[in-house]
Protein backbone atom coordinates (compact mmCIF):
# COMPACT_ATOMS: atom_id res chain seq x y z
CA UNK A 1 -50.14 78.63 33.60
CA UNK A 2 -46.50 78.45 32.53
CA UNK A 3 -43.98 77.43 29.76
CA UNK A 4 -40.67 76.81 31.32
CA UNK A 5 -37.41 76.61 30.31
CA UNK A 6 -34.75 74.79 32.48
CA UNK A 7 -30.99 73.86 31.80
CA UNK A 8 -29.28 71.42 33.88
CA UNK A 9 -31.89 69.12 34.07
CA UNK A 10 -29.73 66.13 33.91
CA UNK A 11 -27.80 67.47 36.91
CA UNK A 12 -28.32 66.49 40.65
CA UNK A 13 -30.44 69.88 41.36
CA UNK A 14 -31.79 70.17 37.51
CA UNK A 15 -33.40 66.32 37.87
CA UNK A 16 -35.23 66.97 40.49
CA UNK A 17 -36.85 70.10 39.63
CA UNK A 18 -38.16 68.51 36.46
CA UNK A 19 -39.53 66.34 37.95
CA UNK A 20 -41.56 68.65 40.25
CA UNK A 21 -42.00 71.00 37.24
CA UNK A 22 -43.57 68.04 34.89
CA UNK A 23 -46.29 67.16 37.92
CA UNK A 24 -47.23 71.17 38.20
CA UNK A 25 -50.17 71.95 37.25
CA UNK A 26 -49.19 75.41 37.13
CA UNK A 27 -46.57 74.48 33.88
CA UNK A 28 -47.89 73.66 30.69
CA UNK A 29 -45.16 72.63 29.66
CA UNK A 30 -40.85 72.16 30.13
CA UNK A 31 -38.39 73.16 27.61
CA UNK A 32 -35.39 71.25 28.64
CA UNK A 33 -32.60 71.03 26.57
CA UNK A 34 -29.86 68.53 27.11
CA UNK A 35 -26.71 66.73 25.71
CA UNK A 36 -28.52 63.38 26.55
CA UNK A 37 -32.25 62.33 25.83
CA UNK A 38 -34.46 62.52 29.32
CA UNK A 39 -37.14 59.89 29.51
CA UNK A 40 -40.41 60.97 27.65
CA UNK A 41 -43.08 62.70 29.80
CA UNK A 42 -46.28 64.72 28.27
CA UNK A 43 -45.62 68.03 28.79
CA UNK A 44 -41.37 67.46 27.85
CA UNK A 45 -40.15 69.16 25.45
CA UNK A 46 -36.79 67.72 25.45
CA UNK A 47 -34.26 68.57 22.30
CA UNK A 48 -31.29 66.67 22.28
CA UNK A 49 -27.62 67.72 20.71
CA UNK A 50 -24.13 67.98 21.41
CA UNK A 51 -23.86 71.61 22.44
CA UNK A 52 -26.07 73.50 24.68
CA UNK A 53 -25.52 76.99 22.46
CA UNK A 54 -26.73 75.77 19.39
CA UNK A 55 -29.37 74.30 21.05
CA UNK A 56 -30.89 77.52 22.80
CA UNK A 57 -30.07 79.36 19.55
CA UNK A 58 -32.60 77.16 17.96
CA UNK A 59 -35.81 77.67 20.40
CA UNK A 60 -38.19 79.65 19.37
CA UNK A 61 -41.44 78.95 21.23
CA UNK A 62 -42.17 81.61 23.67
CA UNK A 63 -41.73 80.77 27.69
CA UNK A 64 -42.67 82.57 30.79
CA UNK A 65 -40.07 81.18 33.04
CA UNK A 66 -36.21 79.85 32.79
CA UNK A 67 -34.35 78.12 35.36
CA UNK A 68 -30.94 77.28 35.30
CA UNK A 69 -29.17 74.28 37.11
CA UNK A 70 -25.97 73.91 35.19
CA UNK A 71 -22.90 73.39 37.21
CA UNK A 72 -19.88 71.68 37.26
CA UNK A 73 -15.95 71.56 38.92
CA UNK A 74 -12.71 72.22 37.94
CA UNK A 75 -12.04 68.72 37.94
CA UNK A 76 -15.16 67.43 36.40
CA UNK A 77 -14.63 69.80 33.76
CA UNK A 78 -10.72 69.27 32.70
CA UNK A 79 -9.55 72.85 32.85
CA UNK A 80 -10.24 76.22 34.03
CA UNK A 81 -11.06 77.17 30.97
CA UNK A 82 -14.07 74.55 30.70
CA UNK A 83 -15.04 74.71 34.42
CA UNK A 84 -15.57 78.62 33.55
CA UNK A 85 -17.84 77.31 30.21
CA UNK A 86 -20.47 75.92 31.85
CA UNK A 87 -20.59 77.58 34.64
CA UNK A 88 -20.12 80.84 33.64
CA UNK A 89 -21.09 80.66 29.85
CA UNK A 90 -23.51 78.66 29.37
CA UNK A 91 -25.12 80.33 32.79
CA UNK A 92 -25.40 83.46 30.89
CA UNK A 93 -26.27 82.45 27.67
CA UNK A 94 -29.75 80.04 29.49
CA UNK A 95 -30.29 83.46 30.87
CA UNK A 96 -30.13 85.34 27.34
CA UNK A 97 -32.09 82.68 25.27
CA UNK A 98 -34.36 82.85 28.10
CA UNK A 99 -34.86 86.90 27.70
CA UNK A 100 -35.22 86.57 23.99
CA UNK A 101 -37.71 84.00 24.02
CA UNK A 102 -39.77 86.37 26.58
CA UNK A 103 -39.54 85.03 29.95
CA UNK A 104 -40.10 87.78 33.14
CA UNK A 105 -38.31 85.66 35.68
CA UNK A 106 -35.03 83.94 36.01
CA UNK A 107 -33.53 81.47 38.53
CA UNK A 108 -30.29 80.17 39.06
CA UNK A 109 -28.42 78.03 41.11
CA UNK A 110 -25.51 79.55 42.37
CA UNK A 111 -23.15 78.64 45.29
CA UNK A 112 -22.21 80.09 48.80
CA UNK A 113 -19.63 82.24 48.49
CA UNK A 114 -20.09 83.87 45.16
CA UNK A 115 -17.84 86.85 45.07
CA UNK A 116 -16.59 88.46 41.83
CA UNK A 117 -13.53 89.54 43.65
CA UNK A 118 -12.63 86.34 45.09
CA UNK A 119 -9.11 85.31 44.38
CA UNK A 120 -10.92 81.32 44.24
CA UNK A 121 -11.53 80.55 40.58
CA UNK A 122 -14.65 78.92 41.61
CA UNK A 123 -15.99 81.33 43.63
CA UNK A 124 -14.87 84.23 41.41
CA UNK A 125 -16.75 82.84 38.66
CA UNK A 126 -20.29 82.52 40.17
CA UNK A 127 -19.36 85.88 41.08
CA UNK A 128 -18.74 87.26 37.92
CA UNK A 129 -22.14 85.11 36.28
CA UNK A 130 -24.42 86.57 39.26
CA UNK A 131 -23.30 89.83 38.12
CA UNK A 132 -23.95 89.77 34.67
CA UNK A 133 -26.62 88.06 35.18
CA UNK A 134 -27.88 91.44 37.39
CA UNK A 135 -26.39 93.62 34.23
CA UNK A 136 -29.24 91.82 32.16
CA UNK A 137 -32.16 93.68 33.80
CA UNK A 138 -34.16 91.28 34.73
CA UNK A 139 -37.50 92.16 36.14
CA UNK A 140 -37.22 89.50 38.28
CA UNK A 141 -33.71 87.52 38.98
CA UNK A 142 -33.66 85.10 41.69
CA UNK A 143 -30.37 83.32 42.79
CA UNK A 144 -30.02 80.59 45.59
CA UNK A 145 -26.62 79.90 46.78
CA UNK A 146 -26.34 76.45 48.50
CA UNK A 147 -23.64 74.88 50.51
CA UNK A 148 -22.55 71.11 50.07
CA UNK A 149 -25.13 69.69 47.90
CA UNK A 150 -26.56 66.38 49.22
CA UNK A 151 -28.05 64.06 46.85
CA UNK A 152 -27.21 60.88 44.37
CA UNK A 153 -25.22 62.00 41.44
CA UNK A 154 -25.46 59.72 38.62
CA UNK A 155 -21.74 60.91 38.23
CA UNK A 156 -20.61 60.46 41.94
CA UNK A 157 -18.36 63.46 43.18
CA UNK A 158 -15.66 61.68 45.99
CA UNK A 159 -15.40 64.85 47.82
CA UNK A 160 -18.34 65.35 48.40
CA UNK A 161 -18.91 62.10 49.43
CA UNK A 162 -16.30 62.48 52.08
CA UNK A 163 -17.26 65.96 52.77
CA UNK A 164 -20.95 65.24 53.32
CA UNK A 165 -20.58 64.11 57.92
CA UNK A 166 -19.15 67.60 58.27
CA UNK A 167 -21.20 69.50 56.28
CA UNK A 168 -24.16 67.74 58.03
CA UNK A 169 -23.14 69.79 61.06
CA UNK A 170 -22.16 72.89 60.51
CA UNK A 171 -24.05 76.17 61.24
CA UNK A 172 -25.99 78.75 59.29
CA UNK A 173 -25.63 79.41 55.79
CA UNK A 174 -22.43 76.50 55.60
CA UNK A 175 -24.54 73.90 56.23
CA UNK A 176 -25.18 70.99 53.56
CA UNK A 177 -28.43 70.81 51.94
CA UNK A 178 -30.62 68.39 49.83
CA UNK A 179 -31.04 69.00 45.96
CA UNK A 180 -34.45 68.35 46.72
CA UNK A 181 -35.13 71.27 48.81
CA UNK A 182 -32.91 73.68 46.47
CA UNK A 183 -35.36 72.21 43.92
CA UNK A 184 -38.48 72.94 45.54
CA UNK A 185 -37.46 76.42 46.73
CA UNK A 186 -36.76 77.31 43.09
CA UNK A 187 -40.24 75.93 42.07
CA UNK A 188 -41.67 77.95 45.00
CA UNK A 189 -40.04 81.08 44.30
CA UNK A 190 -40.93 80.60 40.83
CA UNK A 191 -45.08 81.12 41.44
CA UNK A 192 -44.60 83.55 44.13
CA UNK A 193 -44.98 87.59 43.70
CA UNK A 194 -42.02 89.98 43.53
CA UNK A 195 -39.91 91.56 41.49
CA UNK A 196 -36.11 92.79 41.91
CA UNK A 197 -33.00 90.66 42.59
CA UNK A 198 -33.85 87.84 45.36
CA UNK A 199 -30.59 85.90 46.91
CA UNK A 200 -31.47 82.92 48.83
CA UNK A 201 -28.62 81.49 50.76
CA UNK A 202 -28.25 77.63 51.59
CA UNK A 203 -29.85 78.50 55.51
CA UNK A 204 -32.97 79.51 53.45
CA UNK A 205 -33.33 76.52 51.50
CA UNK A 206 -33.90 73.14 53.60
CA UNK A 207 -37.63 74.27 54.87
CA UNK A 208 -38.52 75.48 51.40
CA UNK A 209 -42.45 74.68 51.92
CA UNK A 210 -42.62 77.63 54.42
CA UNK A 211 -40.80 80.55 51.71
């Protein structure tokens, strides 16, 4: 049995893990903190506040497990400077709130092409949060790395939307994949035994039942 943690959960991968985590036996209960109030469920424990830092600053309840969803663009976010907040930032500080409160395992949603040395801002930057996310220790640090996202965004990316036909198609680790099955292979991965640094790329992730 499990206490969780998850950030993100409003997002298009972070909503549908919660749900899957609040119908788990396995989880006791969900420790999701957010910038808007989710619907009530049971086992939800959902505090609600402006900024995501002073929110993990304030748990104190102990949890097993901490997932992180958060993730944004350049765009979406106004600025380089923001775009690197949340997805750099805030990535690292789930992760430490997440230590400190006593959890074993962490999982992240990441993005294909993560490279610290990329000279893409996007890129470099899940680069640069997978690695200090590795510099943490963790006994057990699992990051999946999807390609185009499929899914209904409650905020509606145009891009994407145009980019989704040709992601459809392509090969191996490029091709698009549902939120869904991101979801479910973190859930998966979550209750299954290992230890060490795990990197799932998005190839691995659409028959998530079978990992």
């Amino acid at each position: 049995m499990a206490r969780v943690l998850i950030t993100g959960a409003s997002g298009l991968v972070g909503g549908e893990l919660i749900r899957l985590l609040l119908a788990d036996i396995q989880v006791t209960s969900v420790v999701a903190p957010t910038r808007k109030a989710l619907p009530a469920q049971a086992k939800l424990d959902n505090p609600v506040g402006g900024e995501l830092h002073e929110l993990l600053a304030q748990l104190a309840q102990p949890v097993d497990v901490v997932f992180c969803c958060l993730g944004t663009t350049r765009k979406q976010a106004g600025s380089a400077e923001a775009f690197r907040h949340v997805d750099y930032q805030l990535v690292v500080e789930t992760a430490q709130a997440g230590q400190r409160l006593g959890a074993q395992h962490c999982l992240v949603v990441s993005a294909i092409g993560a490279n610290a040395k990329s000279p893409f801002l996007y890129n470099r930057t899940k680069g640069e949060m997978e690695q200090t996310l590795r510099d943490q220790h963790w006994l057990r640090l699992t990051l999946v790395r999807p390609s185009m996202l499929f899914g209904s965004r409650a905020e509606p990316r145009l891009l994407e939307r145009l980019s989704q036909p040709l992601f459809s198609l392509l090969p191996g680790k490029w091709k698009g994949v549902a939120a869904k099955d991101v979801a479910q292979t973190l859930l998966t991965q979550a209750f299954s035994p290992g230890n060490g640094v795990k990197i799932l790329e998005s190839n691995q992730l659409h028959c998530s039942h079978r990992l």
